[in-house]
Protein backbone atom coordinates (compact mmCIF):
# COMPACT_ATOMS: atom_id res chain seq x y z
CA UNK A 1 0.00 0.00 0.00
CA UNK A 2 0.98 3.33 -1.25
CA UNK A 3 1.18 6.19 1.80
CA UNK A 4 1.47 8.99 0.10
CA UNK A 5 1.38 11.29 3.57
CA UNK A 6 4.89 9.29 4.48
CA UNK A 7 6.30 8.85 1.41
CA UNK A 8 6.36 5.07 1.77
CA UNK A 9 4.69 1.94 0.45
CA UNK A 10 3.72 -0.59 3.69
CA UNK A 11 2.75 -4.46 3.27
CA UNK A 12 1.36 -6.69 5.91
CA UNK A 13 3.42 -9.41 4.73
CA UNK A 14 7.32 -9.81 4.61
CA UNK A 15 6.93 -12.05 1.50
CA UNK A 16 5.09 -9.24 -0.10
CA UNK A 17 7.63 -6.80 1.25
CA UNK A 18 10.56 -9.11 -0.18
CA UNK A 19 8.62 -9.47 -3.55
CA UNK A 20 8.60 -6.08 -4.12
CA UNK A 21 12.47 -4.89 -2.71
CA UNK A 22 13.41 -7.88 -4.95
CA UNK A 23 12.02 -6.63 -8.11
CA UNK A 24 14.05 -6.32 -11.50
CA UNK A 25 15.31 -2.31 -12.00
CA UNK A 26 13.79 -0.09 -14.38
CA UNK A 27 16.13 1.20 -17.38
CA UNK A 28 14.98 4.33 -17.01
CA UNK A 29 17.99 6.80 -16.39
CA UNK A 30 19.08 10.07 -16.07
CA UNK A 31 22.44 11.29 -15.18
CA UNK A 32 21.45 14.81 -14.54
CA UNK A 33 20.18 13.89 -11.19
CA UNK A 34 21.75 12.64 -8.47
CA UNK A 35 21.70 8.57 -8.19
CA UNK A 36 19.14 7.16 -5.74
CA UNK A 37 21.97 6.04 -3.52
CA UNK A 38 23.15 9.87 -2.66
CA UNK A 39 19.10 10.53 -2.19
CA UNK A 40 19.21 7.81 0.71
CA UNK A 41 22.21 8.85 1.94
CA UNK A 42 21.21 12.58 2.42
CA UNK A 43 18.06 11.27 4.47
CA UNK A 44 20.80 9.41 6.29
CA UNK A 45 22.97 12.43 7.05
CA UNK A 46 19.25 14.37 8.17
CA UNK A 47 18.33 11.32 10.69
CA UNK A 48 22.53 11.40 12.06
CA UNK A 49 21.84 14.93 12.71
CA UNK A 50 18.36 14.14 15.12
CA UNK A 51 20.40 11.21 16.22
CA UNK A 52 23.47 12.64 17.64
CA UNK A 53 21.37 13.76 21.21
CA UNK A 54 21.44 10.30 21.93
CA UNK A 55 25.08 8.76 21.20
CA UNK A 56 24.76 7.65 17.24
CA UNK A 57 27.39 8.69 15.34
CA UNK A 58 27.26 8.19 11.19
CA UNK A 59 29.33 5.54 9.69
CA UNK A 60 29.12 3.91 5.84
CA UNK A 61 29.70 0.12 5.95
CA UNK A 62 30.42 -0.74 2.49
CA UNK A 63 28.62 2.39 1.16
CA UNK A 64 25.57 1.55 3.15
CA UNK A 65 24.84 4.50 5.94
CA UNK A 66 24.75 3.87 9.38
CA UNK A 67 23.87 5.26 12.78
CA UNK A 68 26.13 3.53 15.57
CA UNK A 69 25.98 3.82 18.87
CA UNK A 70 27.93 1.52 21.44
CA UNK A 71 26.89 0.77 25.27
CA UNK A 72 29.43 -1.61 26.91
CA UNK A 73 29.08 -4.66 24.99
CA UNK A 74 26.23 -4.11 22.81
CA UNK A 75 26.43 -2.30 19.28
CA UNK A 76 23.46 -0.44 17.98
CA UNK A 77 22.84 -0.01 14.60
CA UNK A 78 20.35 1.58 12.23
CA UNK A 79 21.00 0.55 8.93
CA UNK A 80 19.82 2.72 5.84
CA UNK A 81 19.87 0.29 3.14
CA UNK A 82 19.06 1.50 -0.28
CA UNK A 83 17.40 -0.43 -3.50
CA UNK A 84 18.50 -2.01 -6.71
CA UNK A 85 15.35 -0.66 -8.36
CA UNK A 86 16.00 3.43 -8.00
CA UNK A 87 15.81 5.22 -10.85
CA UNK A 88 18.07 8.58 -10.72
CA UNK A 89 16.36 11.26 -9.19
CA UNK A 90 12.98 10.20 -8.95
CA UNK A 91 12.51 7.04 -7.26
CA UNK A 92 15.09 6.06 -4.45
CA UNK A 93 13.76 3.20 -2.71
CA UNK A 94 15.06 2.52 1.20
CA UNK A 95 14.19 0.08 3.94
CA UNK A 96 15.41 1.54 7.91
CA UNK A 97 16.60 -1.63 9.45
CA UNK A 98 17.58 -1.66 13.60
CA UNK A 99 20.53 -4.14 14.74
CA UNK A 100 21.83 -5.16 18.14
CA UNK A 101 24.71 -6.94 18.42
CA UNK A 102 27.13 -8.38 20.99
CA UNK A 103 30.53 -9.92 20.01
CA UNK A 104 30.67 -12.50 23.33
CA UNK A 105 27.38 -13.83 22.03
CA UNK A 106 28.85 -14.69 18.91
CA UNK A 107 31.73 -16.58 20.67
CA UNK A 108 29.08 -17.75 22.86
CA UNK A 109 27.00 -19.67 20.21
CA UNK A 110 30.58 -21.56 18.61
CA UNK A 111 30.11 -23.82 21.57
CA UNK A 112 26.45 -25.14 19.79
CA UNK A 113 26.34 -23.06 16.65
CA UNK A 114 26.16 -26.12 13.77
CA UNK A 115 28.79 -24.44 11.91
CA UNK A 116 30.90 -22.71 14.67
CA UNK A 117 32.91 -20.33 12.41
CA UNK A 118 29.63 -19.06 11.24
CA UNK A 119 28.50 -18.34 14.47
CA UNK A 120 26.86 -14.92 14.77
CA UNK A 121 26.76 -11.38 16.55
CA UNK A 122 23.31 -10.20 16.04
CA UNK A 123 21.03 -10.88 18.94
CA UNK A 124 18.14 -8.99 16.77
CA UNK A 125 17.34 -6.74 13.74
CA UNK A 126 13.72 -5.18 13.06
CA UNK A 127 12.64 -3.06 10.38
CA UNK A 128 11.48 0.30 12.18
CA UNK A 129 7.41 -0.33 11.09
CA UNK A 130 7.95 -4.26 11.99
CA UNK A 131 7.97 -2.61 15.59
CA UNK A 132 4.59 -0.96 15.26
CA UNK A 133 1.35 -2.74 16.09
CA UNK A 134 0.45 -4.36 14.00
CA UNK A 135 3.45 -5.15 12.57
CA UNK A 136 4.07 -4.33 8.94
CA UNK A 137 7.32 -3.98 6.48
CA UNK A 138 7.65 -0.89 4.39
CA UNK A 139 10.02 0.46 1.75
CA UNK A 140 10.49 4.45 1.97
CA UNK A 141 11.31 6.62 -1.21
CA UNK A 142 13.93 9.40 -0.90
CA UNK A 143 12.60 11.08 -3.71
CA UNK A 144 9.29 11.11 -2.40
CA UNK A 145 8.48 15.23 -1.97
CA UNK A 146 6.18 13.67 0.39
CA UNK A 147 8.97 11.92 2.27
CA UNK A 148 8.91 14.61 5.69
CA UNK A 149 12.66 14.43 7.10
CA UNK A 150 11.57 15.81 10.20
CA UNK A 151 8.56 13.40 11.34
CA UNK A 152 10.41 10.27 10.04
CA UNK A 153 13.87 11.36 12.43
CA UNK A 154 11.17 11.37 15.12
CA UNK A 155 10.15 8.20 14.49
CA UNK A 156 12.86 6.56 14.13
CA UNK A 157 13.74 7.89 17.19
CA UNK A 158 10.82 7.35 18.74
CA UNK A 159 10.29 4.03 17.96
CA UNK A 160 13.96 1.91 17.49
CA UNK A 161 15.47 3.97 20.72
CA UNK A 162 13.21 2.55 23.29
CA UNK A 163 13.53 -1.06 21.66
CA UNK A 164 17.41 -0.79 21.65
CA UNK A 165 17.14 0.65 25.48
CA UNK A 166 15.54 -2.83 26.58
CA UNK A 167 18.65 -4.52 25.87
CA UNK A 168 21.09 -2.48 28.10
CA UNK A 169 20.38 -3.49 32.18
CA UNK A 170 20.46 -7.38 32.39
CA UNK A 171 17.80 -7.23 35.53
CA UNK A 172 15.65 -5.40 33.92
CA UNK A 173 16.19 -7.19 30.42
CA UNK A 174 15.45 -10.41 32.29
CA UNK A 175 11.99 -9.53 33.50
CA UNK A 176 10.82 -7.81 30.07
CA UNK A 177 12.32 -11.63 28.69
CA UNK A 178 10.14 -13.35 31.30
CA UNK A 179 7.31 -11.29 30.15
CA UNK A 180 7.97 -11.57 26.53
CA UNK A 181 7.81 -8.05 26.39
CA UNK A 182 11.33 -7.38 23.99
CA UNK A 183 9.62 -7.31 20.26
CA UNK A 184 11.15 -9.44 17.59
CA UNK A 185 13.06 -11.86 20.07
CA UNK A 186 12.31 -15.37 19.88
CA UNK A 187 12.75 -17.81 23.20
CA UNK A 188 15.84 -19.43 21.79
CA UNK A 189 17.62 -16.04 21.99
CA UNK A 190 16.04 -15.07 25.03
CA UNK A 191 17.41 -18.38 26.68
CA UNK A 192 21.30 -17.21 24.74
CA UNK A 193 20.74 -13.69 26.55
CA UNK A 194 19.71 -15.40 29.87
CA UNK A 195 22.94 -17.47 29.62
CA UNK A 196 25.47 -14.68 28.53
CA UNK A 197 24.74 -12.19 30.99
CA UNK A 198 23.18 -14.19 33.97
CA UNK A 199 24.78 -17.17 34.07
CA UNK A 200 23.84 -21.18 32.85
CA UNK A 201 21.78 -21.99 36.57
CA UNK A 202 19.80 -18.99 36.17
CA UNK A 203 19.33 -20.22 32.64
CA UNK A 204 18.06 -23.50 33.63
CA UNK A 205 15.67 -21.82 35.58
CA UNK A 206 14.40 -19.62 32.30
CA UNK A 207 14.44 -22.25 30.52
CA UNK A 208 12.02 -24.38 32.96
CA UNK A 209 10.27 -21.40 32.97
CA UNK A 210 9.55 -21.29 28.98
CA UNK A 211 9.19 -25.08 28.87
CA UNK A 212 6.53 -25.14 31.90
CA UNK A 213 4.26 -22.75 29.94
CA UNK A 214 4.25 -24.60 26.76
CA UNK A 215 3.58 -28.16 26.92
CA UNK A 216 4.42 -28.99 23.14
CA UNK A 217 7.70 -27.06 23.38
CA UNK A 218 8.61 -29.19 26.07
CA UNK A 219 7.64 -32.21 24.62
CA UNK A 220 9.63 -31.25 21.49
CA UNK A 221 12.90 -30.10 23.00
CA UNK A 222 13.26 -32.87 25.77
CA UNK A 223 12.85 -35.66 23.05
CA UNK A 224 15.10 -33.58 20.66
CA UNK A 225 17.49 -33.24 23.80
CA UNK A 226 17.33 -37.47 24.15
CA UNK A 227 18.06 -37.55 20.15
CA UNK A 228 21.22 -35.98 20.35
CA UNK A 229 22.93 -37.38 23.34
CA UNK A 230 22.26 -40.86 21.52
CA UNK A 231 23.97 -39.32 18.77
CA UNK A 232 20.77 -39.70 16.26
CA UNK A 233 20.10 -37.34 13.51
CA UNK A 234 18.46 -34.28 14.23
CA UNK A 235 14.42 -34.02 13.93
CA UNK A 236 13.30 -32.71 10.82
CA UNK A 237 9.63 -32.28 12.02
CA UNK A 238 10.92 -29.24 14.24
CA UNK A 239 10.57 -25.56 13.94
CA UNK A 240 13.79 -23.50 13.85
CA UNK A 241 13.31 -22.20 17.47
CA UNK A 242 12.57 -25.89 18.74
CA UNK A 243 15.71 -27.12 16.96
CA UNK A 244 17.97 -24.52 18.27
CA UNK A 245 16.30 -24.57 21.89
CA UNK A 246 17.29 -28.30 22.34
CA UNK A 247 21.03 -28.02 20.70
CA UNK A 248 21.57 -25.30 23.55
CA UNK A 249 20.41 -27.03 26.05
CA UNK A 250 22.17 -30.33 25.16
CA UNK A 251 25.61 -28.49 24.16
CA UNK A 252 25.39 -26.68 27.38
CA UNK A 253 24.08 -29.81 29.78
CA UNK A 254 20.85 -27.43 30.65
CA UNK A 255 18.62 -30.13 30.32
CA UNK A 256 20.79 -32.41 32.96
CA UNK A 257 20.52 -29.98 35.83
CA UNK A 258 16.70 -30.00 36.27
């Protein structure tokens, strides 16, 4: 859906998001104008500008802008990614995209990652509407004349600062976890947070937690647990966050301390 008031088009479905941001280019040129890349860049540079009030600084990873901002550990990100189908100077297509990392959970996770070298960082990413509710995926237009700098720096703001901030105090991270109150986090990574800044016995005790309140999770992950410590092949009737559930608990010996 076209919003013209935003200068955006919104979908209530990632596939039809990823149909669309996937599309084939048009041919249409002109090289009087400035590329579509520069146009999302500029809205970049206006965002940095908001930004800087609380800690971001402006990078370009590879060409793509970025607004960084470190606490401890944890990297923030908010990644201005442009299209392959802009067309120069009048249609510069743009998805916002929020990232928190942490480089011990990505040494973390080579103990049970299946490929440990390919272990990663991110604990989460969201697109900034993906955090609204309802949740929906958009693509913005830097060409757009309806495109308002000002209103979508607040949002941004708005919006992706207050999700980043529930990943900073570990107490406080724990309950919102408990309460499965942190957007876009599934209970595999909530156990992975649980265990890298808590400790594994007050991960067993999350984990219990999760498992008690979902009696086909547990179910799942226990017999999953028994099927690798007998060496078997992994289940291929499980979801991704069952799968990964039960090779953390089994890697770590989780499931033996109950």
């Amino acid at each position: 859906m076209l919003d013209l008031s935003a200068g955006r088009w919104t979908f209530e479905s990632e596939s039809e998001f990823v149909e669309t941001w996937s599309s084939r280019p048009s041919r249409r040129r002109s090289t009087s104008l400035p590329p579509s890349e520069q146009m999302v860049l500029n809205v970049a540079h206006f965002v940095a500008g908001h930004a800087m009030h609380e800690g971001f600084r402006l990078f370009k990873n590879g060409g793509i802008p970025l607004l960084e901002k470190r606490r401890g550990n944890r990297v923030f990100e908010i990644i201005f990614r442009a299209g392959g189908t802009g067309i120069c100077g009048f249609h510069a297509p743009f998805t916002i995209t929020a990232h928190v990392s942490d480089a011990r959970l990505k040494l973390q996770r080579e103990l049970y990652w299946k490929v440990p070298s390919m272990a990663p960082a991110i604990i989460a990413t969201s697109q900034l509407d993906t955090l609204d509710i309802p949740p929906k995926w958009a693509i913005y237009d830097g060409a757009s004349e309806h495109l308002g700098l000002e209103a979508l720096s607040e949002r941004v703001l708005l919006t992706i600062v207050p999700w980043f901030t529930m990943f900073i105090r570990p107490s406080a991270m724990l309950d919102r976890l408990r309460l499965q109150q942190i957007p876009r986090i599934e209970r595999d990574v909530a156990l992975e947070l649980v265990i890298l800044e808590l400790g594994e016995d007050s991960a067993v005790e999350f984990l219990l937690e999760i498992l008690d309140a979902d009696e086909a999770l547990r179910f799942a992950v226990t017999d999953e647990v028994r099927r690798l410590a007998r060496a078997n092949r992994p289940s291929t009737t499980l979801s991704g966050e069952q799968e990964r559930l039960a090779r953390i608990a089994a890697r770590l010996g989780l499931m033996s301390r109950f």
